[in-house]
Protein backbone atom coordinates (compact mmCIF):
# COMPACT_ATOMS: atom_id res chain seq x y z
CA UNK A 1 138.47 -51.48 33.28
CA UNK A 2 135.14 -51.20 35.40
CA UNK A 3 134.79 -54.53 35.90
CA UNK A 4 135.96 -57.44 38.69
CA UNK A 5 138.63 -59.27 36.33
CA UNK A 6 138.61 -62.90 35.76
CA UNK A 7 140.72 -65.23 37.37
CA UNK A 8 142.78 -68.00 35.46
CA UNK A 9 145.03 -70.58 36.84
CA UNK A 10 148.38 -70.92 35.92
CA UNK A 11 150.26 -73.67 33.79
CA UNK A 12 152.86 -76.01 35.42
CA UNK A 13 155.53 -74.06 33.66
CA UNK A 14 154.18 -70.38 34.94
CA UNK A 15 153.43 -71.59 38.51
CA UNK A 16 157.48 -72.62 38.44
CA UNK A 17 158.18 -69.16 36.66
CA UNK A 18 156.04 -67.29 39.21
CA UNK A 19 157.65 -69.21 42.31
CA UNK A 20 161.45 -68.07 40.29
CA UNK A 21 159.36 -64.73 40.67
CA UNK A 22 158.57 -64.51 44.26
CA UNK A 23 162.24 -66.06 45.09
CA UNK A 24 164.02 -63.78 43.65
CA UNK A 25 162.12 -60.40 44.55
CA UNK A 26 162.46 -61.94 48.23
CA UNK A 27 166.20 -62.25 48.07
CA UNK A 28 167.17 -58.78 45.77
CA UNK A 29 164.12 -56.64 47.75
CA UNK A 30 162.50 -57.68 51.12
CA UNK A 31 160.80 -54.82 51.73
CA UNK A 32 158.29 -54.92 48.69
CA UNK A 33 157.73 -58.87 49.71
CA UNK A 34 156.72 -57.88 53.00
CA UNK A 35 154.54 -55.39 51.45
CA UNK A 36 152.93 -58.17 48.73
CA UNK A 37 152.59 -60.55 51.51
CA UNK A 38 151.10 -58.81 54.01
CA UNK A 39 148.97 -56.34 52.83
CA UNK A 40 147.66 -57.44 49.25
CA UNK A 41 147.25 -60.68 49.74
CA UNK A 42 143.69 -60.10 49.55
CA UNK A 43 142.67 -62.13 46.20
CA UNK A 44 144.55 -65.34 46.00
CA UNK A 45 146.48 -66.41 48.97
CA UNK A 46 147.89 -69.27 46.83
CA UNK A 47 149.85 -66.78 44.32
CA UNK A 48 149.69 -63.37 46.11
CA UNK A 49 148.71 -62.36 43.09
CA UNK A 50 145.45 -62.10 40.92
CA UNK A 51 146.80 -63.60 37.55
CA UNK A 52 144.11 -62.48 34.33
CA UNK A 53 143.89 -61.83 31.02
CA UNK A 54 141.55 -58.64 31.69
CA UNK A 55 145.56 -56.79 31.84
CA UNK A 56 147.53 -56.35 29.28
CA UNK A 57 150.67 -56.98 31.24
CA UNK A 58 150.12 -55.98 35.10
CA UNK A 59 147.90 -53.44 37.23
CA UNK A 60 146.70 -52.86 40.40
CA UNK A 61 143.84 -51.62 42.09
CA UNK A 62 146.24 -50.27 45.16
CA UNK A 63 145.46 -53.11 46.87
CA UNK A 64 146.35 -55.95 44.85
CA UNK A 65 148.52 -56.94 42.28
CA UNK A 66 146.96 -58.49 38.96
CA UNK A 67 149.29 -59.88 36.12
CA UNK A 68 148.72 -61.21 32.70
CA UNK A 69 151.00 -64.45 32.61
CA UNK A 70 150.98 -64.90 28.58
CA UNK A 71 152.41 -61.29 28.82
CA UNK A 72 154.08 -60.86 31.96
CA UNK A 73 156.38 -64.14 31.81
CA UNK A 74 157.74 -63.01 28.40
CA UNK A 75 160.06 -60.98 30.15
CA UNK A 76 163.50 -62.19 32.15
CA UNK A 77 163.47 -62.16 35.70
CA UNK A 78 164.81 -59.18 36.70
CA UNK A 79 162.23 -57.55 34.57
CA UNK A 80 159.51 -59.38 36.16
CA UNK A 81 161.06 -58.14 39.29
CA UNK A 82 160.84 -54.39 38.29
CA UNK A 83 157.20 -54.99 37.38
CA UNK A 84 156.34 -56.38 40.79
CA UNK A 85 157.88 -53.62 42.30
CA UNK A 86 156.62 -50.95 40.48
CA UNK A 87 152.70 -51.76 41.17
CA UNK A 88 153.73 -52.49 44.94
CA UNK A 89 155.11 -49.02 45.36
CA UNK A 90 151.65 -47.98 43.47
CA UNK A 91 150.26 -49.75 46.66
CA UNK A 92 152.44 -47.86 48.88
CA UNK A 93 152.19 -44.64 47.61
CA UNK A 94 148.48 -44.84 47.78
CA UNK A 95 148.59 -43.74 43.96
CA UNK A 96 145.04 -45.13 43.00
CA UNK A 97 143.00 -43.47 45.30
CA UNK A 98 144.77 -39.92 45.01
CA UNK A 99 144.19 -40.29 40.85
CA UNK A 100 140.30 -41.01 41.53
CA UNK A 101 140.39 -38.06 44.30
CA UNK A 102 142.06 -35.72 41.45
CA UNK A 103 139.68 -37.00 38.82
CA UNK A 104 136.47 -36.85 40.76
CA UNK A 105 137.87 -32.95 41.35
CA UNK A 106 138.39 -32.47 37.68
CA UNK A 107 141.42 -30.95 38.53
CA UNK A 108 144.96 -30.75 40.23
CA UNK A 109 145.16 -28.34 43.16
CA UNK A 110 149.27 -26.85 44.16
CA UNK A 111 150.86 -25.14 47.00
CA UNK A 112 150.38 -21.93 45.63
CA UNK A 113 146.39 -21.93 45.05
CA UNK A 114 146.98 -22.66 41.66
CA UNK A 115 144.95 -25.39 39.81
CA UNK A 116 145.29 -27.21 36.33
CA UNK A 117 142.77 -29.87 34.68
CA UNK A 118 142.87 -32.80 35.89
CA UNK A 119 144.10 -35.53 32.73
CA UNK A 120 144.28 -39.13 33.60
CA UNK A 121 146.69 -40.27 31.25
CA UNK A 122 149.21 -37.67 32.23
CA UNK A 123 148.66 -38.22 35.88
CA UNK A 124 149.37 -41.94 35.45
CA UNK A 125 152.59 -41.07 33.76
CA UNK A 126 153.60 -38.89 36.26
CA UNK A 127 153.06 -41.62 39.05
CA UNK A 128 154.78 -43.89 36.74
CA UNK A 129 157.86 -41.76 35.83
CA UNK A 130 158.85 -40.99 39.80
CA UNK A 131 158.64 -44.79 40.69
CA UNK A 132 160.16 -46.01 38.11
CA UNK A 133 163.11 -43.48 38.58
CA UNK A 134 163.47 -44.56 42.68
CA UNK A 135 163.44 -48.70 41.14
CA UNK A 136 166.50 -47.37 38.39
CA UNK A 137 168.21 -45.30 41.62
CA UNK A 138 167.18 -48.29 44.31
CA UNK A 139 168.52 -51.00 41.64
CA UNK A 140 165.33 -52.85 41.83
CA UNK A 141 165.03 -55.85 38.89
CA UNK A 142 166.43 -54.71 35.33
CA UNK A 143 164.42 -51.25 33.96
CA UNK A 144 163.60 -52.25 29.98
CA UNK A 145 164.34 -49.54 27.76
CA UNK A 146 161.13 -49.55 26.38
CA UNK A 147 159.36 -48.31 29.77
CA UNK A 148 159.12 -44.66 30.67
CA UNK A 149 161.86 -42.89 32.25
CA UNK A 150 162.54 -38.99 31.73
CA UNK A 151 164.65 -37.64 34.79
CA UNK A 152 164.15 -33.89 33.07
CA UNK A 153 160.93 -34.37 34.34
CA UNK A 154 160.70 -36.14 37.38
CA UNK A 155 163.01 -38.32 39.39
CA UNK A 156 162.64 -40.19 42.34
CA UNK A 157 162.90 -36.95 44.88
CA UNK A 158 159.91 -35.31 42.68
CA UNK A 159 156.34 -35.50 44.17
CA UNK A 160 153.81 -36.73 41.66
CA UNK A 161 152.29 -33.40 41.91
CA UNK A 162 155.68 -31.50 40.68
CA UNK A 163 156.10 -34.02 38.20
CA UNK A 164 152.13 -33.75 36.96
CA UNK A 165 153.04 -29.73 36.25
CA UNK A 166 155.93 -30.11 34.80
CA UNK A 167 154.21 -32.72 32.11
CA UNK A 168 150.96 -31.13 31.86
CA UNK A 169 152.96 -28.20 31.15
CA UNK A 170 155.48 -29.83 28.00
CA UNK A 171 152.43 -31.97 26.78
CA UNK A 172 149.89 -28.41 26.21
CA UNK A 173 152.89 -27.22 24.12
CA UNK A 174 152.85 -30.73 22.34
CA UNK A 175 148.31 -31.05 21.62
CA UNK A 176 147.89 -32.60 24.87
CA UNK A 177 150.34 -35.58 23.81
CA UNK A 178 153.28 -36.60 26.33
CA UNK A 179 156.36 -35.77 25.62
CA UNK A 180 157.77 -38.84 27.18
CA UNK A 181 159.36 -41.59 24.88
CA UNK A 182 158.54 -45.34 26.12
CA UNK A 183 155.39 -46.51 26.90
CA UNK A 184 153.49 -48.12 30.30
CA UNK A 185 153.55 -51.72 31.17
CA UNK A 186 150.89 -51.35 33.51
CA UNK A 187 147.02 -50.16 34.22
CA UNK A 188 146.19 -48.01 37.48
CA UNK A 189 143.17 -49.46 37.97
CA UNK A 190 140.00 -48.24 40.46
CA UNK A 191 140.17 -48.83 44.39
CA UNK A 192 138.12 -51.71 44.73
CA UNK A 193 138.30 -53.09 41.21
CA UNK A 194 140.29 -56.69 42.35
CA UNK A 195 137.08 -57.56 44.94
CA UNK A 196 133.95 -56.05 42.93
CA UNK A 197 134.13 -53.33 45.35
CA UNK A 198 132.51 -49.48 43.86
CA UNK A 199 135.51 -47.11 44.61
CA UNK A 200 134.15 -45.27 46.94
CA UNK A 201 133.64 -47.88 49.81
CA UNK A 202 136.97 -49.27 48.87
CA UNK A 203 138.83 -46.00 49.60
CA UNK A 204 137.09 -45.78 52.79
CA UNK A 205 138.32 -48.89 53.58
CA UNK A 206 142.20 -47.96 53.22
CA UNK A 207 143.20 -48.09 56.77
CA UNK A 208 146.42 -45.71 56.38
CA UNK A 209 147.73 -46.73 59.62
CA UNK A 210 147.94 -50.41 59.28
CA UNK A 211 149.77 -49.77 55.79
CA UNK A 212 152.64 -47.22 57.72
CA UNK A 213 153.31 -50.41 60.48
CA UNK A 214 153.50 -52.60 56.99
CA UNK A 215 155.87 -50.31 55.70
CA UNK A 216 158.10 -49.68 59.20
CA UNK A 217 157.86 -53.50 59.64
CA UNK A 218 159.04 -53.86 55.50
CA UNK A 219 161.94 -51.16 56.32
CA UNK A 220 162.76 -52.60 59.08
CA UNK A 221 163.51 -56.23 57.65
CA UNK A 222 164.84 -54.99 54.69
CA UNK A 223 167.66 -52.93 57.06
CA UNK A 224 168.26 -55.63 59.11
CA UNK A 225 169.16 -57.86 56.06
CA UNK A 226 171.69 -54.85 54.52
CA UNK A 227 169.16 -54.94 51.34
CA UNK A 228 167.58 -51.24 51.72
CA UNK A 229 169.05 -48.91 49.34
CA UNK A 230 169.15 -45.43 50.11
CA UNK A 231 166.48 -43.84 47.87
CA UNK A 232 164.10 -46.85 49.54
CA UNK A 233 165.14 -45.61 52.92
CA UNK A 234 164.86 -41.78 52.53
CA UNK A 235 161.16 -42.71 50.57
CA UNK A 236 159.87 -44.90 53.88
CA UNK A 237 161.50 -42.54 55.86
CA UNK A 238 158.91 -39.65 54.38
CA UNK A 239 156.28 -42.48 54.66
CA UNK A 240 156.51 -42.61 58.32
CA UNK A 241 157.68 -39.03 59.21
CA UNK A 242 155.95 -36.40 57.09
CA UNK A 243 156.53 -33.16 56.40
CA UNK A 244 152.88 -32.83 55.68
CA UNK A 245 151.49 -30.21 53.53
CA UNK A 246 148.84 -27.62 55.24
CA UNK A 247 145.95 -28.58 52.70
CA UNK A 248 146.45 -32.63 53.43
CA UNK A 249 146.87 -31.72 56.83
CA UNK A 250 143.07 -30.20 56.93
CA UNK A 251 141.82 -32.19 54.78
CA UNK A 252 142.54 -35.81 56.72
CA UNK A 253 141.22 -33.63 59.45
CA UNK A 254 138.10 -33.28 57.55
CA UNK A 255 137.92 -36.64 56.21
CA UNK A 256 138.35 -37.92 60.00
CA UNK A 257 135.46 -35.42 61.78
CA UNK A 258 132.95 -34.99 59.04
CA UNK A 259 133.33 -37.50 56.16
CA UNK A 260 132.19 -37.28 52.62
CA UNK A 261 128.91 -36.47 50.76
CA UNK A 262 127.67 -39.63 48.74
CA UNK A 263 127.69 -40.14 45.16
CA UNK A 264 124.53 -40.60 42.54
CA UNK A 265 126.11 -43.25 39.70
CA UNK A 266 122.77 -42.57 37.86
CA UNK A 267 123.76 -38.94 38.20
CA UNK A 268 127.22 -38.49 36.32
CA UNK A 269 129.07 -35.71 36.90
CA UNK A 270 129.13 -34.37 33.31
CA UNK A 271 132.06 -32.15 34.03
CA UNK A 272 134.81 -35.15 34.49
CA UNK A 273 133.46 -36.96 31.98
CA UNK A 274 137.04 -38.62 30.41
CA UNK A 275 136.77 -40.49 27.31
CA UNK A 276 133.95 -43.07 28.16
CA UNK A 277 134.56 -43.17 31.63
CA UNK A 278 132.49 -40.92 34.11
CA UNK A 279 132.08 -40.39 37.75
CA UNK A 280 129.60 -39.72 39.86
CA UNK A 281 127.35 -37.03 40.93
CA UNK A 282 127.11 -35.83 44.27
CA UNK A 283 124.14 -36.97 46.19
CA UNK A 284 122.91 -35.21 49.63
CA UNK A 285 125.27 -33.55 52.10
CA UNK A 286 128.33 -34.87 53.65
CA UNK A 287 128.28 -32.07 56.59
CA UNK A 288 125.77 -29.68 58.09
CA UNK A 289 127.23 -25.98 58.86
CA UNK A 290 131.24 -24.99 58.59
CA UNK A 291 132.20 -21.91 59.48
CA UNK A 292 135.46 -20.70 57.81
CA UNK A 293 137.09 -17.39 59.64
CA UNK A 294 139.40 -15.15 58.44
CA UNK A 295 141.67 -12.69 60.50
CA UNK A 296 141.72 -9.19 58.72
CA UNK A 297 143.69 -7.45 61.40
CA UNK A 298 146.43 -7.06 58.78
CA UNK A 299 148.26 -10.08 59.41
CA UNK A 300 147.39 -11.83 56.19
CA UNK A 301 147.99 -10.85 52.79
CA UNK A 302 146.44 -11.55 49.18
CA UNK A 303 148.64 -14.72 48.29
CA UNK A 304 147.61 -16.44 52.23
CA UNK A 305 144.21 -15.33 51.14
CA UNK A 306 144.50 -17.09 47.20
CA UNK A 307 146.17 -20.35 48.50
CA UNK A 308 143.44 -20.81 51.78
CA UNK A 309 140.66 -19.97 49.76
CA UNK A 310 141.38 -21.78 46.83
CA UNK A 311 141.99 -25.50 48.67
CA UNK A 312 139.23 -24.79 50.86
CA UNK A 313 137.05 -24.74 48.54
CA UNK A 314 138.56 -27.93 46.92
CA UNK A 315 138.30 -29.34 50.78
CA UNK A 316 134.64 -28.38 50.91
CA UNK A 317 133.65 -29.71 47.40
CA UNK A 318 134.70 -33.01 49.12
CA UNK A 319 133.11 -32.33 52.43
CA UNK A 320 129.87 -31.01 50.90
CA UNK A 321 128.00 -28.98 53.96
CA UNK A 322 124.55 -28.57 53.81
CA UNK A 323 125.69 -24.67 55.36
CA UNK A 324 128.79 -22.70 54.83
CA UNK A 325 129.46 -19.22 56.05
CA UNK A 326 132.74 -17.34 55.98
CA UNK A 327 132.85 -14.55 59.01
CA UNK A 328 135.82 -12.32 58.58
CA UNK A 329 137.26 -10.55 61.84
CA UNK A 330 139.79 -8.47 63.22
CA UNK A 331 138.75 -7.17 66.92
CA UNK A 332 135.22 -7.14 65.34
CA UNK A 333 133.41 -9.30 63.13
CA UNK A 334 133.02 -7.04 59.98
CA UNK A 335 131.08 -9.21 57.34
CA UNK A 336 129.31 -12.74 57.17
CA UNK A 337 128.95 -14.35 53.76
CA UNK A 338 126.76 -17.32 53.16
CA UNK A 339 128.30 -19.39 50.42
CA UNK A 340 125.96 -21.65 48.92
CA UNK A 341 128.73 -23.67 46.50
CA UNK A 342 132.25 -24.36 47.75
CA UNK A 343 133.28 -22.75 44.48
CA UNK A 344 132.01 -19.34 45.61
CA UNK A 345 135.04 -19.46 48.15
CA UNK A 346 137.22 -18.81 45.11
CA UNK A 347 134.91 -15.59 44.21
CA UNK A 348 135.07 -14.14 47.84
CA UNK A 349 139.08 -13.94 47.93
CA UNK A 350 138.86 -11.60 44.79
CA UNK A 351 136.50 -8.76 47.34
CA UNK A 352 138.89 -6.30 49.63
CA UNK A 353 138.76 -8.06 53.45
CA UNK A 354 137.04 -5.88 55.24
CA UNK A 355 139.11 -4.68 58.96
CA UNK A 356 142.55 -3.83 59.58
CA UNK A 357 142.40 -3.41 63.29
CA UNK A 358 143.41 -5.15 66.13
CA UNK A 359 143.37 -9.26 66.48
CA UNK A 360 140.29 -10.78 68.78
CA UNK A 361 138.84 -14.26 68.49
CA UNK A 362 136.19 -14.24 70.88
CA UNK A 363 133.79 -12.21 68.23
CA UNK A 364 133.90 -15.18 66.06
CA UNK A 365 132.74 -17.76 68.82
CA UNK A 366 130.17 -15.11 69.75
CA UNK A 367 128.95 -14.56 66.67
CA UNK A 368 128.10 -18.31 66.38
CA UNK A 369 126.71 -18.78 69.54
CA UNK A 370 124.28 -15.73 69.19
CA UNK A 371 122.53 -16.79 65.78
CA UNK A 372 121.84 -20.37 67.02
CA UNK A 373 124.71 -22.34 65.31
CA UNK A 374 126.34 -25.36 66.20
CA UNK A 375 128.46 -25.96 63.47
CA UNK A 376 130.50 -29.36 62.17
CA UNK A 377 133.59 -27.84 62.40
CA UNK A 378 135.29 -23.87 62.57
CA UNK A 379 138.33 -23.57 60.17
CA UNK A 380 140.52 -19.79 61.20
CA UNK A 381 143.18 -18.97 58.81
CA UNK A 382 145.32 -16.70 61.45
CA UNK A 383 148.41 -15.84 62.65
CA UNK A 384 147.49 -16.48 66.11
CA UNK A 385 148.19 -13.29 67.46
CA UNK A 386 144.95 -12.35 69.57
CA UNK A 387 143.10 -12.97 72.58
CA UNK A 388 141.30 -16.69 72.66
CA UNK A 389 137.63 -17.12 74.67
CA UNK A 390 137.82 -18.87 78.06
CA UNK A 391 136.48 -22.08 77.33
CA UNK A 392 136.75 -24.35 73.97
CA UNK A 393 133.56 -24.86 72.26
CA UNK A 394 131.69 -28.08 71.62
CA UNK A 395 132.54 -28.33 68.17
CA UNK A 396 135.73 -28.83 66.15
CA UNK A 397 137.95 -25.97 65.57
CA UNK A 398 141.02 -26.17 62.71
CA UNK A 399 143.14 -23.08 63.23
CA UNK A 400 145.17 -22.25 60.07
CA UNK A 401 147.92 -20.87 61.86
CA UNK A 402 150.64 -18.20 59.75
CA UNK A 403 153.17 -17.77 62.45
CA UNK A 404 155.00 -20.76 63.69
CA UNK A 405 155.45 -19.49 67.25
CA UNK A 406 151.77 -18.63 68.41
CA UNK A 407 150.13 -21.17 70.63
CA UNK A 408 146.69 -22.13 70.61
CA UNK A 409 145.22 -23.44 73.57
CA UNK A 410 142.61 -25.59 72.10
CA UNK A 411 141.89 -26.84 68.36
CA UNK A 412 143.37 -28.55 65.85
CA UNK A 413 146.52 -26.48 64.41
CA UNK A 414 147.63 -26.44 61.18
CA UNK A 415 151.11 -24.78 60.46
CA UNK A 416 150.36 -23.01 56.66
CA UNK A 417 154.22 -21.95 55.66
CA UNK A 418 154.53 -18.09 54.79
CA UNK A 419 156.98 -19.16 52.49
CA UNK A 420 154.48 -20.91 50.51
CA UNK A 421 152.70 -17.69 49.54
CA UNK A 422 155.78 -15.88 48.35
């Protein structure tokens, strides 16, 4: 769907089956309520719900929930429960803007520097298999045996990405089909889609941190009434306290310093072209010079070098600077490249590192400084082991830091796991 559905009003008979709704998913799971109340009530404050026939059963656009009632009120209450709480924890998990991040990529980036092609209709399986596994383990509403749920794939611990591989992977042995039985009751629909919003500004709009006090203030309630089952509790719990990965770690570091480029709707992007649905070219620059530094002293191997390189460049496609040069340095810096496309990162890990010596940062911050360079932001993908300059510099710094005990004394640090490389 690319366009703002229609609203309808209810009968007399589904306004009654819609307040039985509401009651009930109050009662069994407070959390989600104060979730559905608070923070996608954004449509209809009447219903807390957009209610249209543009659905075939239920969707949401991560911020609101949209139901079809000559579809959605066939089904018993506790199944009507299960629905409601399935595209809430859409809304939660943030699900539709990561699926339009991974499709305006064209592809799904892991841990390891590895990629695969990005497919729609398996990601929204994936999304929809972990969810609907934590509802089934959280006793949330009645699961219909007709839905999808495959715990050989993923279960309610599994990250959509894991479970994304681990389909992608089954479905290429199977023509691209899933090899899930039971189908999808909803549509993961466009940020923006429930206000007429394009899906850009609406995912701007996300404010991340008002959602995390909705969801402490939802756990919260929920605990204080006894009704927060344990796979809820360990899921808000990760919410709240992340263990965040390196890559989304630099990138909402990105996202917060430098923004985006903008997109060019006349312009599609002919490479994610899916079905009939396209997105946008990139239009202009998001950024003006990044510098991206590597230590060569020794410190960092191949695989650091594959899994860096290969999300930067990801990062960067996002970030779009009008500039981008990669210095690499031990006590000396040894070689600058000028990279002209993001993707070129990916070509530059395949050449030998030049150095091998001892570890010095200064040369880096010199080197900037004498060819005239004030630069967005410095990324350094070290193990901290070296001697710093004197004084921070007037730009952004983002160390990429291989050795948990090394302190920085200025910067942004990211901790990049060793163990992630092996």
């Amino acid at each position: 769907m690319t366009k703002r559905p229609e609203p309808i009003k209810l009968t007399p008979q589904q306004q009654k089956l819609w307040s039985d709704t509401r009651v009930a998913l109050l009662w069994h799971c407070p959390a989600f309520t104060h979730i559905l109340y608070t923070m996608m009530d954004k449509v209809d404050s009447e219903n807390i719900a957009l209610f249209t026939k543009d659905v075939p059963i239920a969707a949401t656009d991560g911020l609101t929930l949209m139901l079809n009632p000559e579809t959605f009120f066939k089904y018993n209450l506790n199944e009507r429960i299960f629905i409601c709480g399935h595209e809430i924890m859409h809304a939660i998990l943030n699900h539709c803007i990561i699926g339009r991040q991974f499709q305006l990529r064209g592809k799904v980036p892991f841990s390891d520097g590895t990629t695969l092609p990005y497919n729609h209709d398996l990601m929204n399986i994936a999304m929809d298999l972990v969810i609907n596994d934590l509802l089934i383990e959280s006793k949330v509403g009645q699961f219909n045996k007709q839905w999808l749920h495959d715990p050989n794939i993923a279960t309610a611990k599994d990250s959509v990405i894991d479970a994304y591989k681990k389909l992608y992977e089954q479905a290429k042995k199977n023509g691209m089909k899933s090899p899930c039985s039971g189908g999808q009751f909803d549509e993961h629909l466009a940020p923006g889609t429930s206000q007429g919003k394009d899906a850009h500004t609406a995912s701007q709009e996300r404010n991340n941190s008002e959602w995390n006090t909705a969801v402490a203030a939802a756990a919260n309630s929920a605990r204080a009434q006894g009704k927060l089952p344990a796979g809820m509790e360990r899921l808000f719990n990760e919410i709240l306290n992340p263990q965040v990965d390196w890559k989304e770690h630099i990138q909402a570091l990105f996202a917060r310093r430098l923004g985006a480029g903008t997109f060019d709707w006349r312009k599609p992007d002919r490479r994610l072209i899916v079905r009939d649905i396209y997105a946008p070219g990139r239009a202009g620059f998001g950024a003006g010079t990044v510098v991206v530094a590597v230590d060569t002293s020794g410190s960092i191997g191949q695989r650091e070098l594959d899994m860096f390189f290969g999300e930067m460049s990801g990062i960067l496609e996002d970030v779009r600077p009008r500039e981008l040069l990669v210095m690499w340095c031990d006590a000396h810096v040894h070689r600058v490249d000028e990279v002209y496309d993001p993707g070129e990162l990916n070509d530059l890990r395949m050449q030998k590192a030049p150095g091998g010596g001892g570890t010095a940062f200064e040369p880096v911050f010199d080197e900037i400084h004498s060819r005239g360079l004030e630069p967005e932001a410095l990324v350094y993908l070290t193990d901290g082991m070296g001697s710093f300059p004197q004084q921070a510099p007037a730009y952004p710094v983002i160390w990429g830091n291989i050795y948990k005990d090394s302190k920085y004394p200025f910067g942004d640090v990211v901790d990049i796991p060793k163990q992630a490389s092996h």
